[in-house]
N, C-alpha and C. Protein backbone atom coordinates (compact mmCIF):
# COMPACT_ATOMS: atom_id res chain seq x y z
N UNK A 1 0.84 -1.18 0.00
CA UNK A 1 0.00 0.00 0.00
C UNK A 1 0.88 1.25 0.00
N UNK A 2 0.56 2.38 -0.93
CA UNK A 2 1.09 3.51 -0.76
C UNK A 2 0.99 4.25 0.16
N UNK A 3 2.05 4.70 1.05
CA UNK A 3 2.51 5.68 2.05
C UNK A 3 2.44 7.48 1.46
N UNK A 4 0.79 7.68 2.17
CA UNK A 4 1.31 9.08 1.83
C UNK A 4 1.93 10.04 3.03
N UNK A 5 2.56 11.23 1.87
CA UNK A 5 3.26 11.42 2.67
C UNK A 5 2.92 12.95 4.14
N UNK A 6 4.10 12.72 4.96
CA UNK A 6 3.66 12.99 6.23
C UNK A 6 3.65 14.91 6.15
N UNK A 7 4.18 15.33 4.92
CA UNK A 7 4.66 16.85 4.87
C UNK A 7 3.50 17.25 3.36
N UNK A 8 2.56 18.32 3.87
CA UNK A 8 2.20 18.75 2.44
C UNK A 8 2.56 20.62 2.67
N UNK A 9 2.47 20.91 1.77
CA UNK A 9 2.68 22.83 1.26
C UNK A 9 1.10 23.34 1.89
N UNK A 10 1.03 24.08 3.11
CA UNK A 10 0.52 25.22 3.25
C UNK A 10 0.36 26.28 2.48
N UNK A 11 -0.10 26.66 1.26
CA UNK A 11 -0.19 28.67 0.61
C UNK A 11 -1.29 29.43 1.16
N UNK A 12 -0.70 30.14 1.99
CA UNK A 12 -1.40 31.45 2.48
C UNK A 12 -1.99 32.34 1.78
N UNK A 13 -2.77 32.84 1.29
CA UNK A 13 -3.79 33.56 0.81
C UNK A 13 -4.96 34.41 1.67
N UNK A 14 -4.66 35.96 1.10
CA UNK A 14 -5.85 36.83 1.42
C UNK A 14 -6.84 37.19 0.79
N UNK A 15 -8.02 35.91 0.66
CA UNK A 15 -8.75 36.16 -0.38
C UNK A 15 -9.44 35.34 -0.93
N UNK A 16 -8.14 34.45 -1.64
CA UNK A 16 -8.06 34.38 -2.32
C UNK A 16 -7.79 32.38 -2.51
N UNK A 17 -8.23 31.39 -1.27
CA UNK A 17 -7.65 30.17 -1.65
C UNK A 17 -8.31 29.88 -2.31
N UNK A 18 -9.65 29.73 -2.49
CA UNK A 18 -10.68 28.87 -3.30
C UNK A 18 -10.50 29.23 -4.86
N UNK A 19 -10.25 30.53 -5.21
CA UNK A 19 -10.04 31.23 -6.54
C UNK A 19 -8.70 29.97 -6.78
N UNK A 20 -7.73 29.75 -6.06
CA UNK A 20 -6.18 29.68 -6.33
C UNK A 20 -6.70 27.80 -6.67
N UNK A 21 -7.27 27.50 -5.86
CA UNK A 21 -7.01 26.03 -5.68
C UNK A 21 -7.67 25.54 -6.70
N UNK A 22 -8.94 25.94 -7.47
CA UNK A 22 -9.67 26.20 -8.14
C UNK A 22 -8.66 25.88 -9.87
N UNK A 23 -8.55 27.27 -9.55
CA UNK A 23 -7.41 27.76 -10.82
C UNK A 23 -5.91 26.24 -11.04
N UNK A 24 -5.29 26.07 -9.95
CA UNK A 24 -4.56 24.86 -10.13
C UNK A 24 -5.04 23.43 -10.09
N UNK A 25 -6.34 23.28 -9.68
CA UNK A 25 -6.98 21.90 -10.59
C UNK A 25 -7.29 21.74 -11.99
N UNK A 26 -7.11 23.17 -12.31
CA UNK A 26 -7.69 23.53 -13.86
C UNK A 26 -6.68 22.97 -14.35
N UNK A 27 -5.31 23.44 -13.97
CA UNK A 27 -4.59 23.00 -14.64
C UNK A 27 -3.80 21.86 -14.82
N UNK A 28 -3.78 21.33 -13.37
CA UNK A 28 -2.61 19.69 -13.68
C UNK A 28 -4.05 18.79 -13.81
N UNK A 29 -3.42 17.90 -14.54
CA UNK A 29 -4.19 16.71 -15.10
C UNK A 29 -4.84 15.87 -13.54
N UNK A 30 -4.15 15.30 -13.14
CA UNK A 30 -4.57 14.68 -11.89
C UNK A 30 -4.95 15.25 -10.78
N UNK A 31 -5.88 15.89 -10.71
CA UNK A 31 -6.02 17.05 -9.56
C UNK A 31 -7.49 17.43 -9.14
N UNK A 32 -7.31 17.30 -8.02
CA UNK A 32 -9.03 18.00 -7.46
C UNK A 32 -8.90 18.62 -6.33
N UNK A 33 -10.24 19.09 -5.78
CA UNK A 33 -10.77 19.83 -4.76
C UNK A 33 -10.76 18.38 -3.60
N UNK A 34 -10.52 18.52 -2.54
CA UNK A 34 -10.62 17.72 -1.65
C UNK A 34 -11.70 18.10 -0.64
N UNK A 35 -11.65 19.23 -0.11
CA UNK A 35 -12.37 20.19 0.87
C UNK A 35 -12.66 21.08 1.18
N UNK A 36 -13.64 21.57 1.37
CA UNK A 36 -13.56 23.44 1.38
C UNK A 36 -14.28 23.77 2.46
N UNK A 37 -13.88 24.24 3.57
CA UNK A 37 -14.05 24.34 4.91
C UNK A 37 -13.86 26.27 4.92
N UNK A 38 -15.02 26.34 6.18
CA UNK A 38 -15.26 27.98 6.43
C UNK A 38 -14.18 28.29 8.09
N UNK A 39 -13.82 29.20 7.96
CA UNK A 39 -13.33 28.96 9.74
C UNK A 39 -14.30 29.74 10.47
N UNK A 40 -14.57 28.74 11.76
CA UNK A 40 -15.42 28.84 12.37
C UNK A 40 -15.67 30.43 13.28
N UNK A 41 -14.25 30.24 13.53
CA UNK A 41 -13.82 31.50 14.47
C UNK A 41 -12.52 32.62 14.30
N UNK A 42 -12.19 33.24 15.38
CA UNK A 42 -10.61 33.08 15.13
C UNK A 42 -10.41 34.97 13.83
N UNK A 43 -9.48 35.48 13.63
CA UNK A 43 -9.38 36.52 12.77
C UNK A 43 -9.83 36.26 11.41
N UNK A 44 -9.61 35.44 10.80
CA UNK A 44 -10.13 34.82 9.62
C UNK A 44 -11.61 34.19 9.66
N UNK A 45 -12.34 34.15 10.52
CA UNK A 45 -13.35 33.71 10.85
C UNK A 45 -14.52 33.85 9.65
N UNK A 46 -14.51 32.58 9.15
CA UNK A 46 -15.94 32.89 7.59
C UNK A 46 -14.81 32.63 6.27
N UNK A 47 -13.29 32.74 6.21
CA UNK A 47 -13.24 32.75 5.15
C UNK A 47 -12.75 31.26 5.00
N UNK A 48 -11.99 30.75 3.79
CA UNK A 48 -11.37 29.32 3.34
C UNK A 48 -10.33 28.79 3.85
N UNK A 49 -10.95 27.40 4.30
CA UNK A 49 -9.18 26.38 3.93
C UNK A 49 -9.59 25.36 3.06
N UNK A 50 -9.20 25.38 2.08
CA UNK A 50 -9.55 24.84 0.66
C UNK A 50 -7.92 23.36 0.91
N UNK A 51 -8.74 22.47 0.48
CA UNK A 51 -7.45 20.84 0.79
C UNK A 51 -7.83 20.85 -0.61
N UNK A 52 -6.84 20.25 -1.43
CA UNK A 52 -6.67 20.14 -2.78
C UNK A 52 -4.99 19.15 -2.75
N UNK A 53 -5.62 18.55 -3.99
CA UNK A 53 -4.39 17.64 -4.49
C UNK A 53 -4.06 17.83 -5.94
N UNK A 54 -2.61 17.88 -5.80
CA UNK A 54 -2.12 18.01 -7.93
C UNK A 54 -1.18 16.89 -7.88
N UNK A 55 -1.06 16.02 -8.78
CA UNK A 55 -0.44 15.18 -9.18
C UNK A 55 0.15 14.18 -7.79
N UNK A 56 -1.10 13.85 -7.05
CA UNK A 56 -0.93 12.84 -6.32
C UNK A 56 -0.32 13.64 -4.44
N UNK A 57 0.16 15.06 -5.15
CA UNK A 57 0.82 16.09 -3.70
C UNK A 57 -0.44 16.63 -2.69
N UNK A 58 -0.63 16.36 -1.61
CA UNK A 58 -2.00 17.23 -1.30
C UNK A 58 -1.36 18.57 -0.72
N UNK A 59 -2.24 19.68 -0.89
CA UNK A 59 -1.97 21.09 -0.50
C UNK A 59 -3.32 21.79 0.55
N UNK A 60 -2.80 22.86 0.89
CA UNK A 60 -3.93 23.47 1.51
C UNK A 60 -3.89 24.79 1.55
N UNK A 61 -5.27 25.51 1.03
CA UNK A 61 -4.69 26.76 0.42
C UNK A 61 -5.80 27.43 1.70
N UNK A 62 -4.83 28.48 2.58
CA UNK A 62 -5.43 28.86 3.35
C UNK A 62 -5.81 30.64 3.20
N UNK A 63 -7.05 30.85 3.47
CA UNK A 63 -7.40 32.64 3.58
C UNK A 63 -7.55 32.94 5.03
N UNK A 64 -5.64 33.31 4.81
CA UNK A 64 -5.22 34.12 6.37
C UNK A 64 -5.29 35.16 6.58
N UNK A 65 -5.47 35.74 5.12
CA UNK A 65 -5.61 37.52 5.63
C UNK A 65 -3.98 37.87 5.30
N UNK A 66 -3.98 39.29 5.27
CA UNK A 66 -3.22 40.37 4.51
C UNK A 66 -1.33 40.05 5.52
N UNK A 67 -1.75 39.63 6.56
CA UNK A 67 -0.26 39.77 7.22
C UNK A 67 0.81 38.77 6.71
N UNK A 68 0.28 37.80 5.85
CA UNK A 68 2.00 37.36 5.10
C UNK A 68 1.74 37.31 3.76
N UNK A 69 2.45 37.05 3.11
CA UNK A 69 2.71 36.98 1.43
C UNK A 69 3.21 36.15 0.95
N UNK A 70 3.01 35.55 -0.19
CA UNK A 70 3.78 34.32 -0.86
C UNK A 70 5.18 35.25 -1.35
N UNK A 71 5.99 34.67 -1.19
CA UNK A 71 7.60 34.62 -1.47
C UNK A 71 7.89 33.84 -2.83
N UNK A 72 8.98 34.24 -3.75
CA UNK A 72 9.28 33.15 -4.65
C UNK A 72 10.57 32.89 -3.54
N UNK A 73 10.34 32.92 -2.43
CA UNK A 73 12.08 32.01 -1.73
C UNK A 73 11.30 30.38 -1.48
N UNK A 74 10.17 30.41 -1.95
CA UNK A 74 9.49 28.89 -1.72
C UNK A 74 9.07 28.45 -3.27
N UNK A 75 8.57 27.54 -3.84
CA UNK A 75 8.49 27.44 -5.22
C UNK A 75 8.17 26.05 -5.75
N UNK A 76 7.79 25.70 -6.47
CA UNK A 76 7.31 24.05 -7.04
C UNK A 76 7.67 24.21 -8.38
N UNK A 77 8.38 22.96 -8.24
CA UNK A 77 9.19 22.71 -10.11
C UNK A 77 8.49 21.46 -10.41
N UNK A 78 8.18 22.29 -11.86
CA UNK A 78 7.48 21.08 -12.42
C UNK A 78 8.39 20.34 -13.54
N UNK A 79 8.56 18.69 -13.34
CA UNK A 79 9.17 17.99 -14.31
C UNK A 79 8.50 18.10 -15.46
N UNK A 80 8.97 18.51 -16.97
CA UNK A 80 8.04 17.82 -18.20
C UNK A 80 8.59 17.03 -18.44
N UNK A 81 7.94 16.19 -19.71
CA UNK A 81 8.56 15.30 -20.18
C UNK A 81 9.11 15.45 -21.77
N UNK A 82 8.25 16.65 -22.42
CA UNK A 82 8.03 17.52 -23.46
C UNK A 82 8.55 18.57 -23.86
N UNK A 83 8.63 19.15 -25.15
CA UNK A 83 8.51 20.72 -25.14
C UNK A 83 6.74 20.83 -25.09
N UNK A 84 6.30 20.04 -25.58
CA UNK A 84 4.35 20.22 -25.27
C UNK A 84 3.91 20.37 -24.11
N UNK A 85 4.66 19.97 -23.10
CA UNK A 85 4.38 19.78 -21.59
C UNK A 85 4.86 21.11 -21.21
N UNK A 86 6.22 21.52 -21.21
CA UNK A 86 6.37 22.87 -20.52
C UNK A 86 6.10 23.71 -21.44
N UNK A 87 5.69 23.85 -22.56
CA UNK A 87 4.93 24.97 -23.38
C UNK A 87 3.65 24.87 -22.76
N UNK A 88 2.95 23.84 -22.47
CA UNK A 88 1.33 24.03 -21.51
C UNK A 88 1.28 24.68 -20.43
N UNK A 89 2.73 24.05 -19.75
CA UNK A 89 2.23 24.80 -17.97
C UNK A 89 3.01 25.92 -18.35
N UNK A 90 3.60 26.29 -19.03
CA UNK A 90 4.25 27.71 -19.27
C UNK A 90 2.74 28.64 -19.55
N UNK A 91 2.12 28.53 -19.90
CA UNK A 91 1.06 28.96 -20.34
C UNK A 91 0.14 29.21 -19.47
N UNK A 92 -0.36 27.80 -19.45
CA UNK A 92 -0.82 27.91 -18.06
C UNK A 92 -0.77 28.77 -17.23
N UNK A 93 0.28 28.49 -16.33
CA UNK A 93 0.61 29.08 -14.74
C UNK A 93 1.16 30.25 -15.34
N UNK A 94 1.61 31.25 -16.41
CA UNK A 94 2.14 32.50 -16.93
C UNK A 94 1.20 33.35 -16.92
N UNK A 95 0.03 33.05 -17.16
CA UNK A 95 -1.12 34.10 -17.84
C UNK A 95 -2.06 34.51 -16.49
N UNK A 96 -0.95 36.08 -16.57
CA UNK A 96 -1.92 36.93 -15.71
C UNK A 96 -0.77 37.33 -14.45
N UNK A 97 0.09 35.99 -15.08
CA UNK A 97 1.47 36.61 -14.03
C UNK A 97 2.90 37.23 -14.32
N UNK A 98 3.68 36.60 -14.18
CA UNK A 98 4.85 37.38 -14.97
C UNK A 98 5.95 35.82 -15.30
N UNK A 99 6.76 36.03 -16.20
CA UNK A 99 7.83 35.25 -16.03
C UNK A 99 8.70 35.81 -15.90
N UNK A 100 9.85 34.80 -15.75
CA UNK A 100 11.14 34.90 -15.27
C UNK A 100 12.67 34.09 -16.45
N UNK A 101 13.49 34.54 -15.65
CA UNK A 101 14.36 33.93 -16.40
C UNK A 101 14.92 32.53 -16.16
N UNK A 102 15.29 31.64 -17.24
CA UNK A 102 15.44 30.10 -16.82
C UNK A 102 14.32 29.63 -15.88
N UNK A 103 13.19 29.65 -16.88
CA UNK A 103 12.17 28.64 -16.55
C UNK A 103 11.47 29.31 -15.15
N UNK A 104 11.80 29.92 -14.76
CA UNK A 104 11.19 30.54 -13.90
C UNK A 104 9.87 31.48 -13.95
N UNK A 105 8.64 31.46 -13.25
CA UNK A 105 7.30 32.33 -13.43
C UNK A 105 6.66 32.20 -11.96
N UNK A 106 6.32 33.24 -11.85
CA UNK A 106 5.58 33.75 -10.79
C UNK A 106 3.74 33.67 -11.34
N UNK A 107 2.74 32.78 -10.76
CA UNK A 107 1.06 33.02 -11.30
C UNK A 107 0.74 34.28 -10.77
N UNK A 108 -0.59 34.02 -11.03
CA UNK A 108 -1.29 35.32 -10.96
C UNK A 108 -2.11 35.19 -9.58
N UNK A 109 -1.37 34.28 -9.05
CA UNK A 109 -1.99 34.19 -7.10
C UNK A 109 -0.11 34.65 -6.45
N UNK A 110 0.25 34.80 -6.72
CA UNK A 110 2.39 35.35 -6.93
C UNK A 110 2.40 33.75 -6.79
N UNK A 111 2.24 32.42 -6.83
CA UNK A 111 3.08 31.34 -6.07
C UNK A 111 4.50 31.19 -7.50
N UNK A 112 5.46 30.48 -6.86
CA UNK A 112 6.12 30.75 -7.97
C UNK A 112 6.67 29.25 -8.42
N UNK A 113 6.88 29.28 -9.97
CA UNK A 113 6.95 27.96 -10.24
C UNK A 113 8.04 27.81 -10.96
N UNK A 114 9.20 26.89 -11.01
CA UNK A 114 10.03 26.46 -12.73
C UNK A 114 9.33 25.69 -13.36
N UNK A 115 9.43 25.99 -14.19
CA UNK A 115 8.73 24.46 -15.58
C UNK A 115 10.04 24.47 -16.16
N UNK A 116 10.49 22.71 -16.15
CA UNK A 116 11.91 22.09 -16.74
C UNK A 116 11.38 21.03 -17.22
N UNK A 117 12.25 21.07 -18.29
CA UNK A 117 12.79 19.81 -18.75
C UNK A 117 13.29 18.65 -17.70
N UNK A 118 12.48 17.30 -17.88
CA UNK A 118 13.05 16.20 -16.99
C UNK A 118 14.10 16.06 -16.99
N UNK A 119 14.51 16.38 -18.68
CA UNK A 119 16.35 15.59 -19.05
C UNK A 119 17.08 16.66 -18.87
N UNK A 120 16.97 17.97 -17.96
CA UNK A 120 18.03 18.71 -17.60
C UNK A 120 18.82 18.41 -16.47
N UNK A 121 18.54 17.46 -15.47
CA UNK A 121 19.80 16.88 -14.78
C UNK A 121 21.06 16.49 -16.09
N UNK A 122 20.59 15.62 -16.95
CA UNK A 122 21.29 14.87 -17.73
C UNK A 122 22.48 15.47 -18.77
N UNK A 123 21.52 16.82 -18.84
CA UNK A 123 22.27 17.66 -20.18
C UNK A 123 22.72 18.51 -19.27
N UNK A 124 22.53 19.00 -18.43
CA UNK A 124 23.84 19.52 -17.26
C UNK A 124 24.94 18.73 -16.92
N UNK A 125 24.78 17.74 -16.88
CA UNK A 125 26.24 17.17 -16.52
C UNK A 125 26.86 16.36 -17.60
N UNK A 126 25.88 16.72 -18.69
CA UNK A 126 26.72 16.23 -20.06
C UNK A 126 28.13 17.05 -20.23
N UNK A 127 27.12 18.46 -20.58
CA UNK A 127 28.11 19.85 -20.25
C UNK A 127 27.66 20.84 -19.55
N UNK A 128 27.87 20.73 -18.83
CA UNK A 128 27.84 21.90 -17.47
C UNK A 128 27.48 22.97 -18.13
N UNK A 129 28.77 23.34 -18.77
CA UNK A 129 28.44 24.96 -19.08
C UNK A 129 28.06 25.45 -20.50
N UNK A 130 28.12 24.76 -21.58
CA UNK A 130 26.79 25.49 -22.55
C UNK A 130 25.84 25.45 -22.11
N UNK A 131 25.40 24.00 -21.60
CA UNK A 131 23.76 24.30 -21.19
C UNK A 131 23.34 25.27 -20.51
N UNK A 132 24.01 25.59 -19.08
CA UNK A 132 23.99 26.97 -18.07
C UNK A 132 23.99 28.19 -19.22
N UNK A 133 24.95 27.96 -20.08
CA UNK A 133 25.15 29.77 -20.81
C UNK A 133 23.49 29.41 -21.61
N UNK A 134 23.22 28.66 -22.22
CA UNK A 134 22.12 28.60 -23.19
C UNK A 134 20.62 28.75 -21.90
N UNK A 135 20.55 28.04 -21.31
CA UNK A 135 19.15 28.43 -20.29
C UNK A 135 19.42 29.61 -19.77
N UNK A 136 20.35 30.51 -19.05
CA UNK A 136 20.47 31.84 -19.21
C UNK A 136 19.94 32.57 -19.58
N UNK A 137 19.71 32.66 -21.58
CA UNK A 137 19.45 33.08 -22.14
C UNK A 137 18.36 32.72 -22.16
N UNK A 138 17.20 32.25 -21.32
CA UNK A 138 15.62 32.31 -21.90
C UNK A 138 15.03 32.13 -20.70
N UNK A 139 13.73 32.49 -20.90
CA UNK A 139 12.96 32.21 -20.01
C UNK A 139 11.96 31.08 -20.23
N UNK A 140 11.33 30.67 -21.14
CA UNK A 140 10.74 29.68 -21.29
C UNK A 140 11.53 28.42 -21.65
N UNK A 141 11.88 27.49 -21.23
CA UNK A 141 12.79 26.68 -21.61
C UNK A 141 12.53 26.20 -22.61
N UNK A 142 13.53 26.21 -23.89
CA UNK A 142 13.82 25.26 -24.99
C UNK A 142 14.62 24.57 -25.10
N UNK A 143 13.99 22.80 -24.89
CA UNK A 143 14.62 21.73 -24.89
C UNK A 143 15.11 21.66 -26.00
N UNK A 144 14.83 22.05 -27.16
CA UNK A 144 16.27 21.47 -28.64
C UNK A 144 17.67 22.67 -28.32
N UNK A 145 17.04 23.51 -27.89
CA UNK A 145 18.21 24.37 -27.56
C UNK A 145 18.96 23.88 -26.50
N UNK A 146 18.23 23.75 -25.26
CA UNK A 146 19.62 23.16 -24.58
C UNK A 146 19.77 21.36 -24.85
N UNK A 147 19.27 20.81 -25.75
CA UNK A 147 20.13 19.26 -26.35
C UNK A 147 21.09 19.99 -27.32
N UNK A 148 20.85 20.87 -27.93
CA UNK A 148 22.30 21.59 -29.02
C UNK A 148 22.82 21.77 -27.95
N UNK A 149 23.26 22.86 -27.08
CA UNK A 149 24.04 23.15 -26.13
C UNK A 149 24.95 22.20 -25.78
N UNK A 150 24.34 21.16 -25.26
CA UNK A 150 24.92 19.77 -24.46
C UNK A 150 25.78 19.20 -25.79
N UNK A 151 25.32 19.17 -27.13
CA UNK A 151 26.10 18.42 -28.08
C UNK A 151 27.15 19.20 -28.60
N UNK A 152 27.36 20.58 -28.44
CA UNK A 152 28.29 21.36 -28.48
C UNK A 152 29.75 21.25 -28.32
């Protein structure tokens, strides 16, 4: 039997969990709403803790109110397996937010995400450093670009 596991991601939200949790079932394939609970009492009292699962991870997107903020010093990388795959969640999770450089994007709730290539362990330590100089140069990752890089 599968062991799940004992640690899931808390995202804090003023507002805004049910919109968020909502919005990221839309997008990963394996994913739903688990629960959507009011708080009873307490400063937050009336608004969401929304339990949600993406790709087998469960999360819980809580409306704590204005006193903290999502950080990109926290972040979820998504493996593709594709350029079809990280051209989707590039898309996806981009629209309405901002990107970044080397695969890096912030949504439009701020959480912040990489979308990579699976086989970039591989083509990093093919060659270290074209691949680094070539992902550098972009923000959406292009896998034929960094397999040229690596064959360089």
């Amino acid at each position: 039997m599968a062991r799940m596991s004992k640690i899931s991601p808390c995202l804090w939200f003023d507002g805004q969990a049910e919109a968020a949790a909502s919005f990221y079932v839309s997008v990963f394939k394996e994913a739903r709403i688990l629960t959507v609970e009011k708080m009873a009492s307490g400063p937050a009292e009336g608004n969401a803790i929304v339990g949600f699962e993406l790709e087998g991870l469960k999360f819980t997107a809580l409306d704590g109110g204005p006193m903290f903020e999502i950080t990109p010093g926290i972040s979820f990388e998504i493996s593709c397996d594709s350029q079809e795959e990280v051209d989707y969640f590039w898309e996806q999770l981009s629209a309405g937010g901002e990107t970044q450089m080397c695969g890096w994007l912030r949504d439009r709730f701020g959480v912040s995400w990489q979308v990579v290539p699976s086989e970039l362990p591989q083509l990093m330590a093919a060659a270290p450093e074209p691949v680094m100089e070539a992902l550098l140069t972009m923000t959406k990752i292009d896998i034929g670009q960094l397999r040229a890089a690596a064959k360089s």
